[in-house]
C-alpha atoms as a PDB file:
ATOM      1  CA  UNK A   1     117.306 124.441 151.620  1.00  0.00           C
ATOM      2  CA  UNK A   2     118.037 125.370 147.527  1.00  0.00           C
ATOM      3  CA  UNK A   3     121.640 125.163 148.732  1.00  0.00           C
ATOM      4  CA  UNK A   4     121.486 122.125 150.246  1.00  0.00           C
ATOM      5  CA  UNK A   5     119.205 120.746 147.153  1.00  0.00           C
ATOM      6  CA  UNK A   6     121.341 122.111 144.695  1.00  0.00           C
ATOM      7  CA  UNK A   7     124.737 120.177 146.259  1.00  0.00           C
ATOM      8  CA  UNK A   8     122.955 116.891 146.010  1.00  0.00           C
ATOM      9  CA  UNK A   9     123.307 114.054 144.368  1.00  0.00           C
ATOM     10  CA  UNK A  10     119.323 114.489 142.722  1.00  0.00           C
ATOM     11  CA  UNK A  11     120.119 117.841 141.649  1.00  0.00           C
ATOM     12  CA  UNK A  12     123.552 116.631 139.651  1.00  0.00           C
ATOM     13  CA  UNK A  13     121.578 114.302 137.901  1.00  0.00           C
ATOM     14  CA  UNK A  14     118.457 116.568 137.118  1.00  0.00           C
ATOM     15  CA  UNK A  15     120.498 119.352 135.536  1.00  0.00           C
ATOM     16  CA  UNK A  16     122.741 116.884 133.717  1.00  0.00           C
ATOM     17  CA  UNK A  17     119.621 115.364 132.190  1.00  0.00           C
ATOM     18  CA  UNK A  18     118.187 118.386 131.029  1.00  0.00           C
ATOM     19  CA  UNK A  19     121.697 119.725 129.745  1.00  0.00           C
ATOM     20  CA  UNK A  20     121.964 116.978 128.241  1.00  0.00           C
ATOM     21  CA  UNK A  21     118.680 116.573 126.495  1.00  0.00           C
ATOM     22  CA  UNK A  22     119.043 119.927 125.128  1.00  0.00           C
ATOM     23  CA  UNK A  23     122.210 119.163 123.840  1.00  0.00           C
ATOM     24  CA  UNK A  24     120.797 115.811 122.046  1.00  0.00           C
ATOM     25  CA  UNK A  25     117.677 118.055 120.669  1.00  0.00           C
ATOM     26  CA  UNK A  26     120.092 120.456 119.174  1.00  0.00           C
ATOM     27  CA  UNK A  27     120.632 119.136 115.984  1.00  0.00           C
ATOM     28  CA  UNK A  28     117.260 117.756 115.794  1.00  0.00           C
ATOM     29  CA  UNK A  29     115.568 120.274 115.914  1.00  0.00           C
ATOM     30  CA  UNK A  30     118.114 122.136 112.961  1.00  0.00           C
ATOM     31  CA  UNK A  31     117.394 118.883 110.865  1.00  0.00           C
ATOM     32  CA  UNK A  32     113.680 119.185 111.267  1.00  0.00           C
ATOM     33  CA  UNK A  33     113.392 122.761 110.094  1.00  0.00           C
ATOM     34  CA  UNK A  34     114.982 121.803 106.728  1.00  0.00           C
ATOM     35  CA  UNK A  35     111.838 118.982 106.677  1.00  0.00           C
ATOM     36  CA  UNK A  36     109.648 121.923 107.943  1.00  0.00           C
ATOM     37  CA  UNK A  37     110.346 124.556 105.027  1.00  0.00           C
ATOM     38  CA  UNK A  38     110.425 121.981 101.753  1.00  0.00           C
ATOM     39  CA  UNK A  39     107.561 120.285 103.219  1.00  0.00           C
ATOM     40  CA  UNK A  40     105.459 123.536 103.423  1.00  0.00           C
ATOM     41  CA  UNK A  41     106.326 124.494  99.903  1.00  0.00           C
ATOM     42  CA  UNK A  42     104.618 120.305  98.964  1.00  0.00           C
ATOM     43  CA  UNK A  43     107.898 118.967  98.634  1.00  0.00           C
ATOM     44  CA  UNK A  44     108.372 115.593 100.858  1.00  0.00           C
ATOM     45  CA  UNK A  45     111.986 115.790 101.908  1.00  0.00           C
ATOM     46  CA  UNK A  46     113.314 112.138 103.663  1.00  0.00           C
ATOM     47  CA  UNK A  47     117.212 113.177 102.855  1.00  0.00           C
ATOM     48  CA  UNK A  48     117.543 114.456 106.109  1.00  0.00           C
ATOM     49  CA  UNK A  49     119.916 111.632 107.332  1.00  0.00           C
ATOM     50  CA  UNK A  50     121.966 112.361 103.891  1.00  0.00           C
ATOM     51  CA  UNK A  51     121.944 116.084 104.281  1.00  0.00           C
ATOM     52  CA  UNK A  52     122.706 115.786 108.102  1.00  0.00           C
ATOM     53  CA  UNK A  53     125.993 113.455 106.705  1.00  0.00           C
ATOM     54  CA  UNK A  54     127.337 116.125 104.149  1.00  0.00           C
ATOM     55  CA  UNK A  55     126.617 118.746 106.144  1.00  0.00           C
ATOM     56  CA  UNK A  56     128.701 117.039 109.031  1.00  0.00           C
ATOM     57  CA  UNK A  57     131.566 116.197 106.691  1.00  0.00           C
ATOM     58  CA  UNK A  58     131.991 119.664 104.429  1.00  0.00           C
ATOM     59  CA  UNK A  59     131.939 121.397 108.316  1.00  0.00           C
ATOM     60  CA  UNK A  60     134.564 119.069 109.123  1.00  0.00           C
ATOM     61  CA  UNK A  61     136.704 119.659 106.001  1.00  0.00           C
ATOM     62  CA  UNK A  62     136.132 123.585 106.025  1.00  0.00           C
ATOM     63  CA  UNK A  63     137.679 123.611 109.794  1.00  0.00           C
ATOM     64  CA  UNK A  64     140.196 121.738 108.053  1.00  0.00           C
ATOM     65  CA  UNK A  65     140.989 123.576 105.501  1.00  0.00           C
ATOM     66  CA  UNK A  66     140.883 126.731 107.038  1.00  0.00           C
ATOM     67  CA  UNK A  67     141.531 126.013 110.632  1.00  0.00           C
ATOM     68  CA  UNK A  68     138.536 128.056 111.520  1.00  0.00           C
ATOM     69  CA  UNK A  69     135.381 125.864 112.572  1.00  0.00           C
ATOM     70  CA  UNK A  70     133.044 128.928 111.626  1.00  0.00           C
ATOM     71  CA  UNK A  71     134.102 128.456 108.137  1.00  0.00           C
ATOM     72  CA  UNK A  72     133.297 124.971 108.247  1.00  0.00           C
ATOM     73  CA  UNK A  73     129.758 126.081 109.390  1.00  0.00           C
ATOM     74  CA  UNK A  74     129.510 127.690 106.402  1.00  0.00           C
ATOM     75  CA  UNK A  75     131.144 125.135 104.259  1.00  0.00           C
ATOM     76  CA  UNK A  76     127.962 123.007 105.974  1.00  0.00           C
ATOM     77  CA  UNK A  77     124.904 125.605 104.924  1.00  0.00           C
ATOM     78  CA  UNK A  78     126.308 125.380 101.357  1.00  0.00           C
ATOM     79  CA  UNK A  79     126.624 121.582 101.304  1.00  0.00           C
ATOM     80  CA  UNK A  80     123.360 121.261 102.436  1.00  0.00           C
ATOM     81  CA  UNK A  81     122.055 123.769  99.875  1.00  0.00           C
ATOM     82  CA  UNK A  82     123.780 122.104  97.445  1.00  0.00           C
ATOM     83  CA  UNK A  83     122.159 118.458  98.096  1.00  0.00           C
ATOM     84  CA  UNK A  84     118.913 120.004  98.647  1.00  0.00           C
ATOM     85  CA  UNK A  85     118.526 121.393  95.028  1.00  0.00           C
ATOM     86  CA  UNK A  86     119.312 117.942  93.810  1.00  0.00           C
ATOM     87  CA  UNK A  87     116.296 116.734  95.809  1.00  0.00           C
ATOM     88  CA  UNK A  88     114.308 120.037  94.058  1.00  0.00           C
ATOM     89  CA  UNK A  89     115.327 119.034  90.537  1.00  0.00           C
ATOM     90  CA  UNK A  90     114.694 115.310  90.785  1.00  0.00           C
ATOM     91  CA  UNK A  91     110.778 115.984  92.457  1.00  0.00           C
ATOM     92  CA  UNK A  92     110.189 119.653  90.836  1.00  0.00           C
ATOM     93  CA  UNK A  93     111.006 119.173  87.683  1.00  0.00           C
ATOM     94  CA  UNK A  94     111.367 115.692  86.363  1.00  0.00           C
ATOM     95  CA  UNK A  95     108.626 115.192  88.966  1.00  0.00           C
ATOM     96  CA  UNK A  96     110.144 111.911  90.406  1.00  0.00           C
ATOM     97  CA  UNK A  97     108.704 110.581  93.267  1.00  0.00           C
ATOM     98  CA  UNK A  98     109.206 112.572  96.750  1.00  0.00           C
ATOM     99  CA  UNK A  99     109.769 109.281  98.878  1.00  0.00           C
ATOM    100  CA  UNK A 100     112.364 107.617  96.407  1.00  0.00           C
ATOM    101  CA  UNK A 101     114.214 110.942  95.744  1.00  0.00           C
ATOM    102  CA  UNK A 102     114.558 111.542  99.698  1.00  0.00           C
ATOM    103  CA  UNK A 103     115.677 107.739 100.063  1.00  0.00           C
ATOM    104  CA  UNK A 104     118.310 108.102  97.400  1.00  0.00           C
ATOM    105  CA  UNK A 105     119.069 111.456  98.425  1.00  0.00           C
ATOM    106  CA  UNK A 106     120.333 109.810 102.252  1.00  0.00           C
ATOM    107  CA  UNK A 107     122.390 107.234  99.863  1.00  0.00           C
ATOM    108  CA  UNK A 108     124.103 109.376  98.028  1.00  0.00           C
ATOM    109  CA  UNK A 109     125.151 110.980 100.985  1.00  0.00           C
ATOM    110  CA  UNK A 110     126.594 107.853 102.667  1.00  0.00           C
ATOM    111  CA  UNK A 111     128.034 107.275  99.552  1.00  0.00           C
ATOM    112  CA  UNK A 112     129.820 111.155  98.688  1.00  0.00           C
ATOM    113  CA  UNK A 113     131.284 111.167 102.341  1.00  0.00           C
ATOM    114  CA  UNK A 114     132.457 107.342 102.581  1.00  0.00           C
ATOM    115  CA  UNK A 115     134.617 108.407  98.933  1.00  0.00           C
ATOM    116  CA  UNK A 116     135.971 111.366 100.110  1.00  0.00           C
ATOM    117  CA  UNK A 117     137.030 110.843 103.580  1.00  0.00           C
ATOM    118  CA  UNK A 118     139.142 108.073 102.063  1.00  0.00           C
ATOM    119  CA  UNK A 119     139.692 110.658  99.033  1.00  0.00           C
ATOM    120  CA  UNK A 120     140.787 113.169 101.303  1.00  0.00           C
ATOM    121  CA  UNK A 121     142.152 111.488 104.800  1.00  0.00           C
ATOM    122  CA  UNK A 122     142.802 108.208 103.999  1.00  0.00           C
ATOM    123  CA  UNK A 123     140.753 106.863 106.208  1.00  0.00           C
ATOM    124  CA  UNK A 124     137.999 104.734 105.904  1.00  0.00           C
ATOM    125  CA  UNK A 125     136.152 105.411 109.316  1.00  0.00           C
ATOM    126  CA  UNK A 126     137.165 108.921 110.363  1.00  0.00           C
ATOM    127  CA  UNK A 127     138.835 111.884 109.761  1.00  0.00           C
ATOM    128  CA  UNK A 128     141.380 113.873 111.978  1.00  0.00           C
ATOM    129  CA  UNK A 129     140.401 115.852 115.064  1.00  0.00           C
ATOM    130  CA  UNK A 130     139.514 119.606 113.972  1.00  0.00           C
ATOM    131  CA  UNK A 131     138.666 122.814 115.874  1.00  0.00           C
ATOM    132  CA  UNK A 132     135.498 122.588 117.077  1.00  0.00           C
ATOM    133  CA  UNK A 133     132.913 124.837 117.942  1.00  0.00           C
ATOM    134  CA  UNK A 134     132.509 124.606 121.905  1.00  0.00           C
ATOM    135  CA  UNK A 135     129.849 125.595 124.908  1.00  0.00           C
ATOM    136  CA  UNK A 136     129.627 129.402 125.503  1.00  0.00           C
ATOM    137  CA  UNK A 137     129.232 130.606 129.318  1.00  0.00           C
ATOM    138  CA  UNK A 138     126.947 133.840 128.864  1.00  0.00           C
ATOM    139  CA  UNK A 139     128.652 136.968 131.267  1.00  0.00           C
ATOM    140  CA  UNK A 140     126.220 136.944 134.285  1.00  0.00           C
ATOM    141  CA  UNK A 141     123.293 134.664 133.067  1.00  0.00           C
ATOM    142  CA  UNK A 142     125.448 131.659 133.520  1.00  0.00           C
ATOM    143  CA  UNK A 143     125.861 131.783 137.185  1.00  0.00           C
ATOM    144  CA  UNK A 144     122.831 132.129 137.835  1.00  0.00           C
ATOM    145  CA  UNK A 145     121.896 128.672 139.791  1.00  0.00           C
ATOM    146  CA  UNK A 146     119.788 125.812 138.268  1.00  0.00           C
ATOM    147  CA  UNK A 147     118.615 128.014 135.351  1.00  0.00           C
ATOM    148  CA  UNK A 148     122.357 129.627 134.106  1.00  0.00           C
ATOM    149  CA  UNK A 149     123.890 126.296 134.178  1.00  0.00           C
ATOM    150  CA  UNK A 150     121.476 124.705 131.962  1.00  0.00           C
ATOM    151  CA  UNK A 151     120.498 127.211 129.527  1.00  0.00           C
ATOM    152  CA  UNK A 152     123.235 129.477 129.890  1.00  0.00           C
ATOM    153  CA  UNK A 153     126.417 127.588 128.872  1.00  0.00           C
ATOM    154  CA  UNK A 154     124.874 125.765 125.966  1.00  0.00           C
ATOM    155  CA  UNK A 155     126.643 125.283 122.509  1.00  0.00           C
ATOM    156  CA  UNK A 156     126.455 128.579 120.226  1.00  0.00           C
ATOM    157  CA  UNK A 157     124.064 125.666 117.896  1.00  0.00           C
ATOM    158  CA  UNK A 158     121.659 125.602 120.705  1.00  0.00           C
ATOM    159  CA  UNK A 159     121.321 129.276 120.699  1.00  0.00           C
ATOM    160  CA  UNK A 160     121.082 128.877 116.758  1.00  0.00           C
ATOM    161  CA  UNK A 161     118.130 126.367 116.954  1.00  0.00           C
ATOM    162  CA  UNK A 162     116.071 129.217 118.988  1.00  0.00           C
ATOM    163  CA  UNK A 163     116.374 131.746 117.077  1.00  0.00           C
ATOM    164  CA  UNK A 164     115.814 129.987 113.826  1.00  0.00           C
ATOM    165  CA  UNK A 165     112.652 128.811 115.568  1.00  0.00           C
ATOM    166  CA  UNK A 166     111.515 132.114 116.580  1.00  0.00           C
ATOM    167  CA  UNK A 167     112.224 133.958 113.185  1.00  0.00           C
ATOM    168  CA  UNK A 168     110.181 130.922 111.154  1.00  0.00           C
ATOM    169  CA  UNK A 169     107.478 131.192 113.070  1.00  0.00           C
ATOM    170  CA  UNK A 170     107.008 134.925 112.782  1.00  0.00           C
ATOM    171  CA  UNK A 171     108.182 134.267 108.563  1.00  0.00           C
ATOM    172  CA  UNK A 172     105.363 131.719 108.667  1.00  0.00           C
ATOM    173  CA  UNK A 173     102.529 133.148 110.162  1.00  0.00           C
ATOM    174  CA  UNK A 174     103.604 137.053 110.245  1.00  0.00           C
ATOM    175  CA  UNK A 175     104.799 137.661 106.613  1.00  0.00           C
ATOM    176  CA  UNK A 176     103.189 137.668 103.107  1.00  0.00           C
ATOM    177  CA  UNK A 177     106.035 135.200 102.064  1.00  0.00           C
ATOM    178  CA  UNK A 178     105.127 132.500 104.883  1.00  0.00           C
ATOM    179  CA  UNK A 179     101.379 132.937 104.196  1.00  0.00           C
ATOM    180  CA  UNK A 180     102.430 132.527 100.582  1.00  0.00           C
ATOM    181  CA  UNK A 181     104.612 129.934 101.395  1.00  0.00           C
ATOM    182  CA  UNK A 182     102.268 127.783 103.519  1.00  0.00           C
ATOM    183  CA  UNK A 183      99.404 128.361 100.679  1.00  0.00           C
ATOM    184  CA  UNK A 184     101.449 126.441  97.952  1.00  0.00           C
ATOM    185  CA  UNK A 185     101.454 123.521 100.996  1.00  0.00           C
ATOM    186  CA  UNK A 186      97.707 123.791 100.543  1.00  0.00           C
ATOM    187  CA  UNK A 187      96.639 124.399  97.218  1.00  0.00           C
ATOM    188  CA  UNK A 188      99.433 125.798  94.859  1.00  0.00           C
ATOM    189  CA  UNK A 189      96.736 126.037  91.638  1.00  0.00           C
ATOM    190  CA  UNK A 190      95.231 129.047  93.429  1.00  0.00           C
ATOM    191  CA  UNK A 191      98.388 130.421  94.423  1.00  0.00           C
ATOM    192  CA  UNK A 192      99.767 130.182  90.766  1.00  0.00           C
ATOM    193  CA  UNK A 193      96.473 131.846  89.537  1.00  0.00           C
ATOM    194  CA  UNK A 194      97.521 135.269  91.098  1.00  0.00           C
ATOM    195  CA  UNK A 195     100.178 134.725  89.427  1.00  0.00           C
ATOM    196  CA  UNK A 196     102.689 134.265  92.141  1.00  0.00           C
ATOM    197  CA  UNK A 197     105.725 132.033  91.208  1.00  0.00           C
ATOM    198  CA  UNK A 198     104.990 128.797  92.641  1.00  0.00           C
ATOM    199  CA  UNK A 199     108.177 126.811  91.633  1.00  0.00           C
ATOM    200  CA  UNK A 200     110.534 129.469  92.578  1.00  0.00           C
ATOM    201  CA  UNK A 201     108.914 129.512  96.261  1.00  0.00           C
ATOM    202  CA  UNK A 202     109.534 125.548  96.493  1.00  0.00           C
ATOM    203  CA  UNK A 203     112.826 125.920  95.029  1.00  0.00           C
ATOM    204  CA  UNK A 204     114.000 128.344  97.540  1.00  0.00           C
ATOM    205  CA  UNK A 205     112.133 126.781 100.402  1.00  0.00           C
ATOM    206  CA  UNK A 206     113.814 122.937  99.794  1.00  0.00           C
ATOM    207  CA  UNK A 207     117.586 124.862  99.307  1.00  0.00           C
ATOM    208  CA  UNK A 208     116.613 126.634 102.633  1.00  0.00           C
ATOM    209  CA  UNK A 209     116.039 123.917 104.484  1.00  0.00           C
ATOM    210  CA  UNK A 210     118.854 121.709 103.269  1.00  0.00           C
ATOM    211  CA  UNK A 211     121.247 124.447 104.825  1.00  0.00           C
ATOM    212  CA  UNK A 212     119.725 123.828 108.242  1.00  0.00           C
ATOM    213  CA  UNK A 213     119.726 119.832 107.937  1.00  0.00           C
ATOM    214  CA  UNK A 214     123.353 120.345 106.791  1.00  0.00           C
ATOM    215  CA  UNK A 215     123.497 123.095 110.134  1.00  0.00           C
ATOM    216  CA  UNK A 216     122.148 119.723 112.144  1.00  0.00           C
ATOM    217  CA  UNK A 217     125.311 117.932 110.575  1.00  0.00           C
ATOM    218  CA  UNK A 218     127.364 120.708 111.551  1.00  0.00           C
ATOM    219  CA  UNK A 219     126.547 120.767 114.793  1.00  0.00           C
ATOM    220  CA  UNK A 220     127.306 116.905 115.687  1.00  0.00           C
ATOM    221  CA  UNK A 221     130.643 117.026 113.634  1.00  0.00           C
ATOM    222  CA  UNK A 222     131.804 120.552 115.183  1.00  0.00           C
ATOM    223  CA  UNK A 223     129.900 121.051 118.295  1.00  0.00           C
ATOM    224  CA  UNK A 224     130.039 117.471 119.625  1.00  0.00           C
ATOM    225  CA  UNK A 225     133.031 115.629 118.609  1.00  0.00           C
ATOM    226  CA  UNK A 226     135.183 118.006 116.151  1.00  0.00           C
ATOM    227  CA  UNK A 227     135.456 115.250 113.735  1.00  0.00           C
ATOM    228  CA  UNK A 228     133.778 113.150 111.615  1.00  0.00           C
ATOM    229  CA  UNK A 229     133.407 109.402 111.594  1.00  0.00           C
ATOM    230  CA  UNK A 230     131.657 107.346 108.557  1.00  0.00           C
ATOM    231  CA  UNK A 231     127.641 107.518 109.151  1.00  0.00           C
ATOM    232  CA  UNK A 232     127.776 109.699 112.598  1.00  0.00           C
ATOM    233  CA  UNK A 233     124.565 110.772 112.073  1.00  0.00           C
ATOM    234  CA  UNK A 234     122.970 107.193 113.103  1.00  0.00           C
ATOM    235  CA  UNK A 235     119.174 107.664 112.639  1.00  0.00           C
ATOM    236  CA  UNK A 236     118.852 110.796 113.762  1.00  0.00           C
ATOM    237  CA  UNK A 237     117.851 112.393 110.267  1.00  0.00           C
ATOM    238  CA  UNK A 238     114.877 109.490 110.556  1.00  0.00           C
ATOM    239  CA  UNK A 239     114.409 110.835 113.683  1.00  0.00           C
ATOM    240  CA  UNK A 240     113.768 114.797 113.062  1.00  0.00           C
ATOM    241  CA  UNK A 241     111.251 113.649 110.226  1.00  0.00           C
ATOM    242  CA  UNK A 242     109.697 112.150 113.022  1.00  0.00           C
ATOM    243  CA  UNK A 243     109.643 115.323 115.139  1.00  0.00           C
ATOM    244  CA  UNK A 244     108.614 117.431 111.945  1.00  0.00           C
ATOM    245  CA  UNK A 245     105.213 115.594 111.853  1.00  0.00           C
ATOM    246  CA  UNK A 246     104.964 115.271 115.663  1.00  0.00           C
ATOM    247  CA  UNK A 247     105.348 118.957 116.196  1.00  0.00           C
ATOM    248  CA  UNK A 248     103.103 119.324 112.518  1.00  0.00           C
ATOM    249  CA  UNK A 249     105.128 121.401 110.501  1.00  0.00           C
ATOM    250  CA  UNK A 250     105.086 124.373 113.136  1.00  0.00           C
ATOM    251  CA  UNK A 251     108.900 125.802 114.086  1.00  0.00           C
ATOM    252  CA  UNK A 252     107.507 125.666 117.692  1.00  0.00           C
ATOM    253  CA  UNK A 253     105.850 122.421 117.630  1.00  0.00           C
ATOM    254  CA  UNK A 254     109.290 120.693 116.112  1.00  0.00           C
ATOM    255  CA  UNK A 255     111.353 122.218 118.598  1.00  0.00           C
ATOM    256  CA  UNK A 256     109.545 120.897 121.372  1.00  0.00           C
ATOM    257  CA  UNK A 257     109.034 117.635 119.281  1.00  0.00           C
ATOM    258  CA  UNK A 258     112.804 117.300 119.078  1.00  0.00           C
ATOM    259  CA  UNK A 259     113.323 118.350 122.997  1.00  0.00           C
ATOM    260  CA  UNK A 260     111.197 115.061 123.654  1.00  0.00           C
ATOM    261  CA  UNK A 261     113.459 112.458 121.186  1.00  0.00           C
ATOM    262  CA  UNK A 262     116.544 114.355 122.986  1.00  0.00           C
ATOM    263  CA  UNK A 263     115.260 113.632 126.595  1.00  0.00           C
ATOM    264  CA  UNK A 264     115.065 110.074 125.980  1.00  0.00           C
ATOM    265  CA  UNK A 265     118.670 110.352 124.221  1.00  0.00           C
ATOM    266  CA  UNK A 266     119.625 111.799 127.316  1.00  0.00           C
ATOM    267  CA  UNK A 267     118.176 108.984 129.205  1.00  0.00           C
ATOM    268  CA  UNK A 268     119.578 106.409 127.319  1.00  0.00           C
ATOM    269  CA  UNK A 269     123.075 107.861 127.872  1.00  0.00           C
ATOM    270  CA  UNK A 270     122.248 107.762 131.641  1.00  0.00           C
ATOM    271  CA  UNK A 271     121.091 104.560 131.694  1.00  0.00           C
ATOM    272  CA  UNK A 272     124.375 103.495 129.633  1.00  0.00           C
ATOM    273  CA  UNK A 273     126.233 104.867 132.787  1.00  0.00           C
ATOM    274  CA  UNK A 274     124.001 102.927 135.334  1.00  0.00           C
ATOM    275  CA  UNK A 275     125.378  99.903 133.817  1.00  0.00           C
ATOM    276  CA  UNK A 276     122.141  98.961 131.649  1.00  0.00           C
ATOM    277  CA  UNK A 277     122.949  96.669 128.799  1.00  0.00           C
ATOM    278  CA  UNK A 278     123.897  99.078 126.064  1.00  0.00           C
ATOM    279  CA  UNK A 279     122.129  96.705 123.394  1.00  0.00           C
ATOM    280  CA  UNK A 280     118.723  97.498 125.051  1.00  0.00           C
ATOM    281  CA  UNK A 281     119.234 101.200 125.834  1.00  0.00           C
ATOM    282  CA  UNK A 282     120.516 102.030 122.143  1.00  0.00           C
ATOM    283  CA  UNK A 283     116.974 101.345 121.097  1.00  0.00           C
ATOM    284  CA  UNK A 284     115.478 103.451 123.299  1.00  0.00           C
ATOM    285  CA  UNK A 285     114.903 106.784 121.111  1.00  0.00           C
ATOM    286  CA  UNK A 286     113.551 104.815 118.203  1.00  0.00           C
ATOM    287  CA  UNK A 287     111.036 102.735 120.434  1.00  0.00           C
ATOM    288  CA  UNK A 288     109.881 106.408 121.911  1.00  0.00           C
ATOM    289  CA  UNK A 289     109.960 107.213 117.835  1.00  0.00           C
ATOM    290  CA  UNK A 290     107.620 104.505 117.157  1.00  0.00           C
ATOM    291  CA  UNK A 291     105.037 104.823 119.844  1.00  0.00           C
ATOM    292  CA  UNK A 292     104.901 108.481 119.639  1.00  0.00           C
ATOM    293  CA  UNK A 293     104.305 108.129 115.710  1.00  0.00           C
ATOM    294  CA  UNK A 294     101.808 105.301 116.176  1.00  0.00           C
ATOM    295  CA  UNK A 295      99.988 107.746 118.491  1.00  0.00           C
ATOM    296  CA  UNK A 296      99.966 110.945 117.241  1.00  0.00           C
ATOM    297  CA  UNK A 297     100.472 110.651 114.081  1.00  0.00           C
ATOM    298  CA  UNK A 298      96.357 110.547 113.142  1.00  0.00           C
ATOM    299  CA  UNK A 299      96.253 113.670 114.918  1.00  0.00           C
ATOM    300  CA  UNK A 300      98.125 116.069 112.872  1.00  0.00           C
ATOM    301  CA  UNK A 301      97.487 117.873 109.643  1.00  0.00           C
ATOM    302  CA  UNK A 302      99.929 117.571 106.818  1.00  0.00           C
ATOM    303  CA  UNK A 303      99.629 120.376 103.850  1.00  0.00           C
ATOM    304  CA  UNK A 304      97.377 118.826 101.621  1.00  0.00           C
ATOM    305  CA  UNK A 305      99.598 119.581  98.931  1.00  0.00           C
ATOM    306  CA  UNK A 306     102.678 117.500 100.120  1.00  0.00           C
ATOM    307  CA  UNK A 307     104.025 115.057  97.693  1.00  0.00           C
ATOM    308  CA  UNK A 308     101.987 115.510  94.762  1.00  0.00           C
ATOM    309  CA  UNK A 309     103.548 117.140  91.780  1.00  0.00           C
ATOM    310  CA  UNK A 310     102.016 120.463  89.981  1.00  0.00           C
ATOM    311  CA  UNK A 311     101.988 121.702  86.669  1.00  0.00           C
ATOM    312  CA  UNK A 312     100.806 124.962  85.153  1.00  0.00           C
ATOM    313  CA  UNK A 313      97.572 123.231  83.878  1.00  0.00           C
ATOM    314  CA  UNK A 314      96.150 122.738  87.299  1.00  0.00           C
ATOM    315  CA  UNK A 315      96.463 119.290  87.821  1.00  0.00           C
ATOM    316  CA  UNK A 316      98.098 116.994  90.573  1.00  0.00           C
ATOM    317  CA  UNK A 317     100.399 114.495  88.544  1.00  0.00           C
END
């Protein structure tokens, strides 16, 4: 009877749905750590869509460059880095507002990538096809039925995405650096009082987490469509900020978070296929955004500490 089940139409579309939403979640759920670790340390961090874009485009260029699409991975953690220290100087130390920073942060992207894909390419809208970074089929695990062919021949990012989740969580709530970590979220005048370095902890957890929105970029640019086209990202940097306070600011919580916004990518696609008008079924994911927001969003607990600015004297500026 599985035999029968697994040969019919039903079961084609089942394990193409969930392939697919884990597929859509993917860089969703990289994006949303980057929002997970600066936001911990008090630093609001909205740049997602702009670190998502640079990371996309420096993966792009390194495969490029190098012909090697791991290399452009890495070009992609350092871009992100890179943008993400911007966001740390503007809010840490000339103490500029988190929300504006972020919001300039995703402009400056559009704007550094629109430049230098002309710069570079010559082109205005995309850049040329690179080596990509494709779907692994794990010896063994992937034949198994049902369960091999959706978890087991998944892009190396997906793979990425669970691990990352499972190391945060134990860093966060298994090591004296996440406790410390999560404490300047909270109340970073007691942490600075046993003399623990506040600022350097923020500064190294907003840089960490731009390298995994600029991972999230990677993964669209080299694990989706080995290229990159002018504002690919489309919303879904908005999107894992979303997921970071639906899943509140746990690794787990945004991974699961982001495994809901890529279902109903999934189903939009799906519906696309049916013949649906594509006008309607484009808005989909940020509908499911909004409501989910609207509804939840009382219900979780932010670190107290997020978007207010410290000094040494013990004050919230």
């Amino acid at each position: 009877m599985l035999e029968q089940w697994l040969t019919s139409d039903a079961a084609y579309i089942i394990i193409g749905l969930i392939s697919s939403m884990l597929r859509m979640a993917t860089p969703l759920g990289l994006a949303a750590f980057g929002a997970v670790y600066s936001e911990r340390a008090g630093v609001v961090n909205l740049g997602l869509e702009g670190l998502m874009l640079v990371g996309a485009f420096f993966g792009v260029l390194g495969s490029f460059l190098t012909g090697n699409p791991w290399t452009g991975v890495v070009f992609s953690l350092i871009a992100g880095g890179v943008m993400a220290l911007i966001l740390a100087i503007f809010t840490l130390k000339f103490k500029a507002n988190h929300v504006v920073s972020g919001v300039a942060l995703n402009l400056l992207g559009q704007g550094i990538t629109a430049v230098l894909l002309v710069a570079i390419w010559g082109n205005r809208g995309k850049s040329p096809d690179v080596a990509g970074i494709y779907p692994v089929y794990i010896p063994g695990l992937s034949d198994i039925p049902v369960i091999g062919e959706i978890f087991f021949r998944q892009s190396p990012f997906f793979y990425m995405m669970i691990a990352i989740m499972i190391i945060s969580w134990f860093v966060f709530y298994r090591t004296k650096w996440g406790l410390r970590l999560r404490a300047i979220g909270e109340n970073p005048a007691a942490v600075d009082s046993l003399g623990i370095q506040v600022f350097v902890y923020k500064y190294l957890a907003v840089v960490l987490g731009g390298m995994f929105a600029g991972l999230g970029g990677a993964c669209l640019s080299l694990g989706e469509l080995s290229m990159f086209s002018r504002n690919m990202v489309s919303g879904r940097g908005y999107i894992a900020v979303a997921a970071t306070i639906l899943g509140n600011w746990n690794p787990v919580g945004v991974v699961l978070a982001s495994l809901l916004f890529g279902l109903t990518s999934a189903i939009e696609m799906n519906l696309q296929l049916y013949g649906w008008p594509t006008q309607f079924v484009q808005m989909l994911p940020y509908i499911v955004t909004i409501l989910v927001l609207g509804g939840f969003v009382r219900k979780v607990s932010p670190p107290k500490a997020v978007g207010k600015h410290f000094d040494r004297s013990d004050t919230y500026v």
